[in-house]
Protein backbone atom coordinates (compact mmCIF):
# COMPACT_ATOMS: atom_id res chain seq x y z
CA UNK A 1 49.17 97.09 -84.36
CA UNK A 2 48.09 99.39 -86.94
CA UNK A 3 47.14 97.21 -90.63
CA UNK A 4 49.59 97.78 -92.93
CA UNK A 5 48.38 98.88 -97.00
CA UNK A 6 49.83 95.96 -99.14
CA UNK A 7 50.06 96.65 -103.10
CA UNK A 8 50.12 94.03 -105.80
CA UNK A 9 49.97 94.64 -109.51
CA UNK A 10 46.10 94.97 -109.54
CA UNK A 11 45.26 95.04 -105.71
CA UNK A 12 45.57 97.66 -102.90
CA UNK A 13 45.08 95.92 -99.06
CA UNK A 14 43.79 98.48 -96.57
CA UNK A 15 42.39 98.20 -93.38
CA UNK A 16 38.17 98.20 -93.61
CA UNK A 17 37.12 101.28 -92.88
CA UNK A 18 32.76 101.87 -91.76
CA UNK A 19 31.63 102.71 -95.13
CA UNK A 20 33.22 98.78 -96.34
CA UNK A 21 30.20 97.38 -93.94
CA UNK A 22 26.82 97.69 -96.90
CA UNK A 23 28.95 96.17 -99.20
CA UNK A 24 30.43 93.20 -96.51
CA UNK A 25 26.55 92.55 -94.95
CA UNK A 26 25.39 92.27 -98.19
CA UNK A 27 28.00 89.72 -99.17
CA UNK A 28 27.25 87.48 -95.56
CA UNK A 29 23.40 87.88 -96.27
CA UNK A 30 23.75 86.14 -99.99
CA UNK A 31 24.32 82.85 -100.95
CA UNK A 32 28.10 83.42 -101.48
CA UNK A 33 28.88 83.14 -97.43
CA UNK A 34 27.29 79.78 -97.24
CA UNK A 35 30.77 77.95 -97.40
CA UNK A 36 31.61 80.41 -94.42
CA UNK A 37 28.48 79.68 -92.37
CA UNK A 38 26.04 82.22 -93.91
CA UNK A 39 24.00 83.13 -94.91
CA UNK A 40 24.09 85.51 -92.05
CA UNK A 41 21.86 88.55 -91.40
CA UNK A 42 22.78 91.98 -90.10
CA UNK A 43 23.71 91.24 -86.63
CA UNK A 44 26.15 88.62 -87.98
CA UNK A 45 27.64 90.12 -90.54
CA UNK A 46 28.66 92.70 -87.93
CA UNK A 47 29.98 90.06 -85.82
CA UNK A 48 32.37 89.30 -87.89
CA UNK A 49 33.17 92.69 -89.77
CA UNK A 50 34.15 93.57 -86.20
CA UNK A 51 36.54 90.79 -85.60
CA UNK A 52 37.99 91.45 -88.47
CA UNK A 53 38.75 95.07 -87.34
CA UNK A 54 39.46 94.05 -83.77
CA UNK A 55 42.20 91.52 -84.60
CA UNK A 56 44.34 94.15 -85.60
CA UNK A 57 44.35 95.75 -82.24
CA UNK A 58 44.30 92.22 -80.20
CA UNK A 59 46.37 89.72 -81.68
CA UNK A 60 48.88 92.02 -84.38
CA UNK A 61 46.95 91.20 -87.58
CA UNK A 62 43.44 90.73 -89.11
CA UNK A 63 41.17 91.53 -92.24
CA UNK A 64 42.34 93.77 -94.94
CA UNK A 65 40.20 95.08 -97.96
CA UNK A 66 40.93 94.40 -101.75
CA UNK A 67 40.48 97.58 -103.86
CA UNK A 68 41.15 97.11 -107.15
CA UNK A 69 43.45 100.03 -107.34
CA UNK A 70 42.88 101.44 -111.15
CA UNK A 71 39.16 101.22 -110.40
CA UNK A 72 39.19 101.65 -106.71
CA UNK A 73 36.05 99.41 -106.36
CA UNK A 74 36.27 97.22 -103.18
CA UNK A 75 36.55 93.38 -104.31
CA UNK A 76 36.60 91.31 -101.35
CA UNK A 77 38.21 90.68 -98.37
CA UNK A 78 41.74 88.75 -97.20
CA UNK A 79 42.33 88.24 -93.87
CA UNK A 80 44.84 86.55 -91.05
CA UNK A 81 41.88 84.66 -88.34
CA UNK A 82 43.07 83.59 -85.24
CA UNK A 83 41.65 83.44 -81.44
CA UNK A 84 39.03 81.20 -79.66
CA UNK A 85 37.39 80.40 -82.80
CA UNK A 86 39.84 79.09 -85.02
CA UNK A 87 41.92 76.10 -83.65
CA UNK A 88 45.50 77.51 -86.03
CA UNK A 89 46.15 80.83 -87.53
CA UNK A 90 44.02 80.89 -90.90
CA UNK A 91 44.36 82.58 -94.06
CA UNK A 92 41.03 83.31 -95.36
CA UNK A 93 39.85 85.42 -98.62
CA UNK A 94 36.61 86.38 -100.05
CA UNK A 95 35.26 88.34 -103.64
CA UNK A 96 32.09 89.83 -103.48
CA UNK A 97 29.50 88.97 -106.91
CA UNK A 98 30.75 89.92 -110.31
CA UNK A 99 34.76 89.72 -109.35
CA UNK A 100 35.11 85.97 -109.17
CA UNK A 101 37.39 84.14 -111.34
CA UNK A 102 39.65 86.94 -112.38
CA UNK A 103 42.62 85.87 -109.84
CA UNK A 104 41.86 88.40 -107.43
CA UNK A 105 41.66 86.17 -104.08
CA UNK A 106 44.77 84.65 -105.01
CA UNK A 107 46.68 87.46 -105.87
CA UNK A 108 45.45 89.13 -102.62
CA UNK A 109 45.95 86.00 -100.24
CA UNK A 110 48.99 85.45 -101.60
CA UNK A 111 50.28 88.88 -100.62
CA UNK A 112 48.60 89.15 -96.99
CA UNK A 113 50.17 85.16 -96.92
CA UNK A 114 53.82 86.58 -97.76
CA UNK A 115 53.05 89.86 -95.10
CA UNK A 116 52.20 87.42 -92.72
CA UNK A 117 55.46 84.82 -92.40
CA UNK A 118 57.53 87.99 -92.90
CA UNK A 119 56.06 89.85 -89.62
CA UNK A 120 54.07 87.17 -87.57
CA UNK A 121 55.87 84.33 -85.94
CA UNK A 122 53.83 81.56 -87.42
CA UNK A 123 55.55 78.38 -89.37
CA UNK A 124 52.56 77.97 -91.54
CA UNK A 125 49.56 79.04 -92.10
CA UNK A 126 45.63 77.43 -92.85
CA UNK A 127 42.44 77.39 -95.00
CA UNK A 128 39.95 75.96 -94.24
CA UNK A 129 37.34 75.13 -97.39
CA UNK A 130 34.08 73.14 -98.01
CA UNK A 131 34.63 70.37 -99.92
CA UNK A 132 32.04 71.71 -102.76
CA UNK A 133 33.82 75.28 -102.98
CA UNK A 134 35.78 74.03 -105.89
CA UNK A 135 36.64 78.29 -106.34
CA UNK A 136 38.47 78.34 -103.31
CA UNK A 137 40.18 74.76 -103.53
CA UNK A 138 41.50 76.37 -106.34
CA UNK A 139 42.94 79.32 -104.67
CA UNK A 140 44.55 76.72 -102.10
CA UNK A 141 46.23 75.44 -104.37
CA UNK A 142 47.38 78.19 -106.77
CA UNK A 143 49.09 79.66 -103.51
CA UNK A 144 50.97 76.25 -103.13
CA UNK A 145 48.63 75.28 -99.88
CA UNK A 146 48.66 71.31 -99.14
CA UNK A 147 45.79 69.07 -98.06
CA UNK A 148 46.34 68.12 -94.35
CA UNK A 149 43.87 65.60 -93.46
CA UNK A 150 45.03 65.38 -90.15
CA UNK A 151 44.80 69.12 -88.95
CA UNK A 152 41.84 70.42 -86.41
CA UNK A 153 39.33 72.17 -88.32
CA UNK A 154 36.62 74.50 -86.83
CA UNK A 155 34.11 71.93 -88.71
CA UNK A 156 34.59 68.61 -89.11
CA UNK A 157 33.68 68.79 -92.89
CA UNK A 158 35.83 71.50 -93.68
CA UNK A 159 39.18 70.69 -95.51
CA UNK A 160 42.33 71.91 -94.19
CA UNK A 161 44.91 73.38 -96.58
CA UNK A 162 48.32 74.32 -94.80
CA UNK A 163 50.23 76.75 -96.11
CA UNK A 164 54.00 76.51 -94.96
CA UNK A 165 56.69 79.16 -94.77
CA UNK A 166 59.18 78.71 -97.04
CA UNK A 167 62.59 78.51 -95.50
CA UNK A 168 65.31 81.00 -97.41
């Protein structure tokens, strides 16, 4: 499947394209990816900007680029995880230094969450957060998730917030 191009009011979601990858390394090699098992240097960062990419192509959806679209600078990532390393189908969002806090990962999620129970047969979706990234407990919530204590997590000390498809 090829990734769609979702629009909000601020956002543009692409697919990541090569020149994304400075930008994405650097983001896995700070401080910022700790709560996503970073730091991480080159070779892992490429890991993963590749299975972003490659879910697309293998399982129908995958990792899509936030561009603020009156600027056109690149402000993170959101992205639909699934496979051998995720025990459900997660929704999972990023902002690279100097975007936080300005609503971007939750306008973004919340999009690629909507895309998502509209064209994927999933029932609900997951997060998975450290318990000290109050930033992205915040997100969780703001999109509605719900703490599910009793979900499988990749690690143990992650929290699990489910996101369910609403039912129109």
């Amino acid at each position: 499947m090829t990734a769609p191009v979702l629009h909000t009011q601020r956002l543009t979601l692409r697919a990541p394209v090569m020149a994304d990858f400075p930008a994405y390394a650097a983001f896995w090699a700070s401080d910022r990816a700790v709560h996503m098992g970073g730091p991480k240097d080159a070779t892992g960062a490429w890991f993963w900007f590749c299975h972003d990419v490659a879910q697309w192509a293998l399982l129908g959806h995958g990792a899509l680029m936030m561009d603020h679209t009156a600027s056109g600078q690149t402000v993170g990532q959101v992205g639909i995880n699934a496979g051998p390393t995720f025990p459900e189908t997660e929704l999972g969002w990023f902002v690279y230094a100097g975007h936080e806090a300005q609503g971007y990962a939750t306008e973004g999620a919340g999009a690629l969450r909507d895309w998502a129970f509209a064209s994927l047969p999933v029932m609900s979706l997951v997060s998975y957060t450290g318990s000290a990234n109050h930033a992205s407990i915040k997100v969780a919530q703001r999109l509605g998730a719900t703490l599910d204590a009793n979900a499988p997590r990749p690690d143990p000390a992650d929290l699990v917030w489910r996101h369910a498809r609403r039912i129109q």
